[in-house]
Structure formats: C-alpha cells, structure tokens
N, C-alpha and C. Protein backbone atom coordinates (compact mmCIF):
# COMPACT_ATOMS: atom_id res chain seq x y z
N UNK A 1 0.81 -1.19 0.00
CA UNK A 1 0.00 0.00 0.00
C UNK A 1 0.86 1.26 0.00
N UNK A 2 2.01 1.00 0.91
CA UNK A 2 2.58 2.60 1.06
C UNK A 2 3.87 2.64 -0.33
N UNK A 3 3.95 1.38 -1.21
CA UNK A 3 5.24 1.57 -1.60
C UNK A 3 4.80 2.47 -2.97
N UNK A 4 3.73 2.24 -3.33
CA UNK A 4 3.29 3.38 -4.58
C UNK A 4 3.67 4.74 -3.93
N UNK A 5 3.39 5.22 -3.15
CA UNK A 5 3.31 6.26 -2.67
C UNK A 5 4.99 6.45 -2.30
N UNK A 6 5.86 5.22 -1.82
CA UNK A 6 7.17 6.17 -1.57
C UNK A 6 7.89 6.21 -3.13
N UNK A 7 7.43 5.63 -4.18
CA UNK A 7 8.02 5.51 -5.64
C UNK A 7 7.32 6.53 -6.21
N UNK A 8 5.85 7.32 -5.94
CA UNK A 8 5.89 8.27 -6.58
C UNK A 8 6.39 9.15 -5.42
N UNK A 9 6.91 9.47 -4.24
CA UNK A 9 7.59 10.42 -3.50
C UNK A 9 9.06 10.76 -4.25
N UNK A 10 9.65 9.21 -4.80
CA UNK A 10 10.93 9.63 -4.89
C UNK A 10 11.03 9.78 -6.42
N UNK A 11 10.02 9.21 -6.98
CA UNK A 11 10.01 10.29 -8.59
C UNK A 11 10.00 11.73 -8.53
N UNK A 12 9.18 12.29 -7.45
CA UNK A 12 8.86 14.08 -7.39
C UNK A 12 10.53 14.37 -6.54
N UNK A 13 10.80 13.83 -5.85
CA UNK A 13 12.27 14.10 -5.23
C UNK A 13 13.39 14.86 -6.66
N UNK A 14 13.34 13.35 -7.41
CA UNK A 14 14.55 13.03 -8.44
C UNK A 14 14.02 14.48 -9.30
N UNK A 15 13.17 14.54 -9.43
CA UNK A 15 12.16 15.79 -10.72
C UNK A 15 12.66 16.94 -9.80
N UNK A 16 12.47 17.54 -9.01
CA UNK A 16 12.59 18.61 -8.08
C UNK A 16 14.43 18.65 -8.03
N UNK A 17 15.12 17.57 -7.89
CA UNK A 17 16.84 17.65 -7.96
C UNK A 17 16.97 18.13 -8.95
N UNK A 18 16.49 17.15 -10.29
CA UNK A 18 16.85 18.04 -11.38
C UNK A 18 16.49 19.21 -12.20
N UNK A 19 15.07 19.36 -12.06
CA UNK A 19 15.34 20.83 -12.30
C UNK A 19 16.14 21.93 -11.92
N UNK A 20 16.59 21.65 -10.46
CA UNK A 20 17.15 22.66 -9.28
C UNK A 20 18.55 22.61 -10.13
N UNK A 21 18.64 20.95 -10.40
CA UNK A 21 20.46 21.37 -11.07
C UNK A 21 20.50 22.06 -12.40
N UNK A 22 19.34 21.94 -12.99
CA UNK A 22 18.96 22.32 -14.49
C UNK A 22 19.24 24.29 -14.11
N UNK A 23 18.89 24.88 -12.99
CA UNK A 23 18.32 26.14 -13.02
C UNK A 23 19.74 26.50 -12.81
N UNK A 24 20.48 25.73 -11.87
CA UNK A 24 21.77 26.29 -11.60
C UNK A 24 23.00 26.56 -12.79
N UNK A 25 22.85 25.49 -13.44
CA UNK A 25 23.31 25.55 -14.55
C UNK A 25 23.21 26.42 -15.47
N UNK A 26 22.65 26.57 -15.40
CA UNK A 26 21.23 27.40 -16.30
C UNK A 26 22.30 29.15 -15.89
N UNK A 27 21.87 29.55 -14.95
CA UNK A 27 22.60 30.71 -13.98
C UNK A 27 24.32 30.69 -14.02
N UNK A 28 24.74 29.53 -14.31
CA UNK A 28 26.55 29.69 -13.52
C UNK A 28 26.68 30.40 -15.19
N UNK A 29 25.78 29.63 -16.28
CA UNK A 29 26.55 29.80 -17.58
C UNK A 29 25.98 31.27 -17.88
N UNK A 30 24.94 31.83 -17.43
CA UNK A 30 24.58 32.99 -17.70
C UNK A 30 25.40 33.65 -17.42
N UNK A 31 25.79 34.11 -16.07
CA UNK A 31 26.67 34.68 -15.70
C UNK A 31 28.26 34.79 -16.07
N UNK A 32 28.71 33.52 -16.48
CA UNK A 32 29.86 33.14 -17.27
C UNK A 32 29.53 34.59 -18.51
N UNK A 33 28.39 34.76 -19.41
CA UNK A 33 28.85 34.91 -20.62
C UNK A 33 28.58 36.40 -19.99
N UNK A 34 28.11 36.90 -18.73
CA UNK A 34 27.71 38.25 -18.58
C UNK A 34 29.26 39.12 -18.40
N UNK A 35 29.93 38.15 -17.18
CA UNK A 35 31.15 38.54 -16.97
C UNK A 35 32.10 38.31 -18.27
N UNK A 36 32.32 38.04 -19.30
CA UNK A 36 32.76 37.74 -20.27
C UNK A 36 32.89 39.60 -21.63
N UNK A 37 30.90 39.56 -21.70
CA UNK A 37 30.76 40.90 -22.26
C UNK A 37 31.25 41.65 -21.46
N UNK A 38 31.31 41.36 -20.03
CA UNK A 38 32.02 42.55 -18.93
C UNK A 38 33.27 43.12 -19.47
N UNK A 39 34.14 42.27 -19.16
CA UNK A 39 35.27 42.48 -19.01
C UNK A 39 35.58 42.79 -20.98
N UNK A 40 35.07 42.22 -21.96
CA UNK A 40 35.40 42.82 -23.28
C UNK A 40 35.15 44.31 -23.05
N UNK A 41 33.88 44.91 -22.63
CA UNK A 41 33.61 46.22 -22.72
C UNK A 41 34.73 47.04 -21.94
N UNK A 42 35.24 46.37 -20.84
CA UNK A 42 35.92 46.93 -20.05
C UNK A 42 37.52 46.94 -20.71
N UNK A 43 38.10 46.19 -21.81
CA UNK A 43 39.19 46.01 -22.47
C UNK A 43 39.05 47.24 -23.42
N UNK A 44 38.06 47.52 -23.96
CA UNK A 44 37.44 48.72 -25.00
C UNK A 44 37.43 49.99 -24.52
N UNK A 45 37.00 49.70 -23.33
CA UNK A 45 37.07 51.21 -22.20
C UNK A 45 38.67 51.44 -22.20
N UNK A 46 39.22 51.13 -21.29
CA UNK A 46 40.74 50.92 -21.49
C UNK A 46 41.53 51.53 -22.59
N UNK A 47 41.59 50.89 -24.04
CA UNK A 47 42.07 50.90 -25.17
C UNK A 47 41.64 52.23 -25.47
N UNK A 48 40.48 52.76 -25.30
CA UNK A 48 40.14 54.35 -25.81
C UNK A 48 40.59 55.12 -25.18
N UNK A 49 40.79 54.62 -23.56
CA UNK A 49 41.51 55.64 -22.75
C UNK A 49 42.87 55.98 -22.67
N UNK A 50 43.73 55.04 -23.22
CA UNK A 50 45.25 54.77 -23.71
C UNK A 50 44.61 55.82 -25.13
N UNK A 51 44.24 55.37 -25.73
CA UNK A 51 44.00 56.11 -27.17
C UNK A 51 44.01 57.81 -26.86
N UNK A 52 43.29 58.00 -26.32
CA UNK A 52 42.91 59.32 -25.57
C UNK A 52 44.01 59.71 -25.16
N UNK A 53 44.93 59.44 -23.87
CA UNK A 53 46.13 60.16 -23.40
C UNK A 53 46.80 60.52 -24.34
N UNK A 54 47.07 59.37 -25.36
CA UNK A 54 48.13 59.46 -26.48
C UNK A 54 48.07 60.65 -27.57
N UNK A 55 47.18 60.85 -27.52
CA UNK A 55 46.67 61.63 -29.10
C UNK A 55 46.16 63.21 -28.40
N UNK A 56 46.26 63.27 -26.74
CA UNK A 56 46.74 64.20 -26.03
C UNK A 56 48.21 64.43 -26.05
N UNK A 57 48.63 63.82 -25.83
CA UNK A 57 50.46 64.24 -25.57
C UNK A 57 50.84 64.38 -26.73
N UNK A 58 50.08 63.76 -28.15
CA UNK A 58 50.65 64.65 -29.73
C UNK A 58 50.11 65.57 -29.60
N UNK A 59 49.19 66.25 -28.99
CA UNK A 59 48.58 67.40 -28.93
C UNK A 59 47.33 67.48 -29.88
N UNK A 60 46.81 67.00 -30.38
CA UNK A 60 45.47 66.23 -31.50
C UNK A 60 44.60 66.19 -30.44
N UNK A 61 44.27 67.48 -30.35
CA UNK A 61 42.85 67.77 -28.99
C UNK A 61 41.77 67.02 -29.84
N UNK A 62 41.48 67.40 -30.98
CA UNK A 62 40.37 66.92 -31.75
C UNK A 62 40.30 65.03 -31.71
N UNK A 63 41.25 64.24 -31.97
CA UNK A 63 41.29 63.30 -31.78
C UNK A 63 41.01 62.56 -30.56
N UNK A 64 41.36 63.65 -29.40
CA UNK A 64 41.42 63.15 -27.72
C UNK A 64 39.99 63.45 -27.34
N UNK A 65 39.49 64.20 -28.52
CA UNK A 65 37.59 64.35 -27.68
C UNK A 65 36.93 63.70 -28.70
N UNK A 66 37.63 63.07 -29.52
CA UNK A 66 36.66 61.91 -30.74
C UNK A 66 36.69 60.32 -29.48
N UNK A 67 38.23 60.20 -28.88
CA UNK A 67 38.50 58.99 -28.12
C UNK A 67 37.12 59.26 -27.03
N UNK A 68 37.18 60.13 -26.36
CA UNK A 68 36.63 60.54 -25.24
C UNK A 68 34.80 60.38 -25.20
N UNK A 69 34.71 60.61 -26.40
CA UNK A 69 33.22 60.70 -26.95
C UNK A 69 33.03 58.93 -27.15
N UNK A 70 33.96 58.48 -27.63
CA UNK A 70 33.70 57.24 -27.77
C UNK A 70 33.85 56.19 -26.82
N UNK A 71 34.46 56.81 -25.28
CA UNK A 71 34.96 56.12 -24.27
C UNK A 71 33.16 56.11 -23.62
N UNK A 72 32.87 57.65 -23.68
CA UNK A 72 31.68 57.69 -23.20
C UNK A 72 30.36 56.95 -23.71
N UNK A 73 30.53 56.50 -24.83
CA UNK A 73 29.44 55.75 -25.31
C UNK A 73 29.45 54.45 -24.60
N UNK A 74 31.26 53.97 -25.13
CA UNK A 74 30.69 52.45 -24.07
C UNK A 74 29.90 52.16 -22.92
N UNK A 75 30.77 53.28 -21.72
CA UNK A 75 30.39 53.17 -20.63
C UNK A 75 28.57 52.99 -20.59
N UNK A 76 28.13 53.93 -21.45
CA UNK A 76 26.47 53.66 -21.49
C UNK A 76 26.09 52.66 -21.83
N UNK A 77 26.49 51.74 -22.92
CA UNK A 77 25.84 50.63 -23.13
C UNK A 77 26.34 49.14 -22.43
C-alpha cells in the first residue's frame, strides 16, 4: 500500500533535484557569458583611454575628444 506512494515520492524528489540542477546551470553559464561581455567592454574602455592620453600628448585635442566621446558611449551601453 505505502510503496506506490514512496516511488511516486521519490520520482517528485529526483524531478525537483533536477530541475534545481537544471536552473543552476542554467545561472553559472549565464553569468559566465555576462562577466565575459564585462570584461570585453571593459578592455574597449581601457584601449580608448590609452588612445585618448596618447593623441593628447601629440597634442590632436580633436582626436582626444573623438576617443573621449567614444569612451563615453561604451560606458552607457
């Protein structure tokens, strides 16, 4: 009488594990690809800001507020 009942207990168990591992998974890799676009945007930030000093110290003001304009876009998106 009770063993239907502990075989469907431990079917809803096994169903409830795996989704839980399904969600986690699910999350570690999200985050994987979030920190990923992170840190590219943040290599881009960087590179414009090197770009920027540089094209200051040739004295190419115009160039150092084209970098600057474009440093500022990343940061927004």
């Amino acid at each position: 009488m009770t063993e239907p009942l502990y075989a469907f207990v431990l079917l809803v168990a096994v169903a409830t594990l795996s989704i839980g591992c399904a969600r986690i998974v699910s999350w570690l890799l999200d985050r994987r690809d979030r920190t990923a676009s992170q840190q590219s945007r943040e290599a881009q930030v960087i590179a414009l800001a090197r770009a920027e000093i540089a094209a200051t110290k040739r004295g190419d003001l115009l160039a150092a507020a084209s970098y600057a304009e474009q440093q500022e876009a990343a940061h927004v998106s």
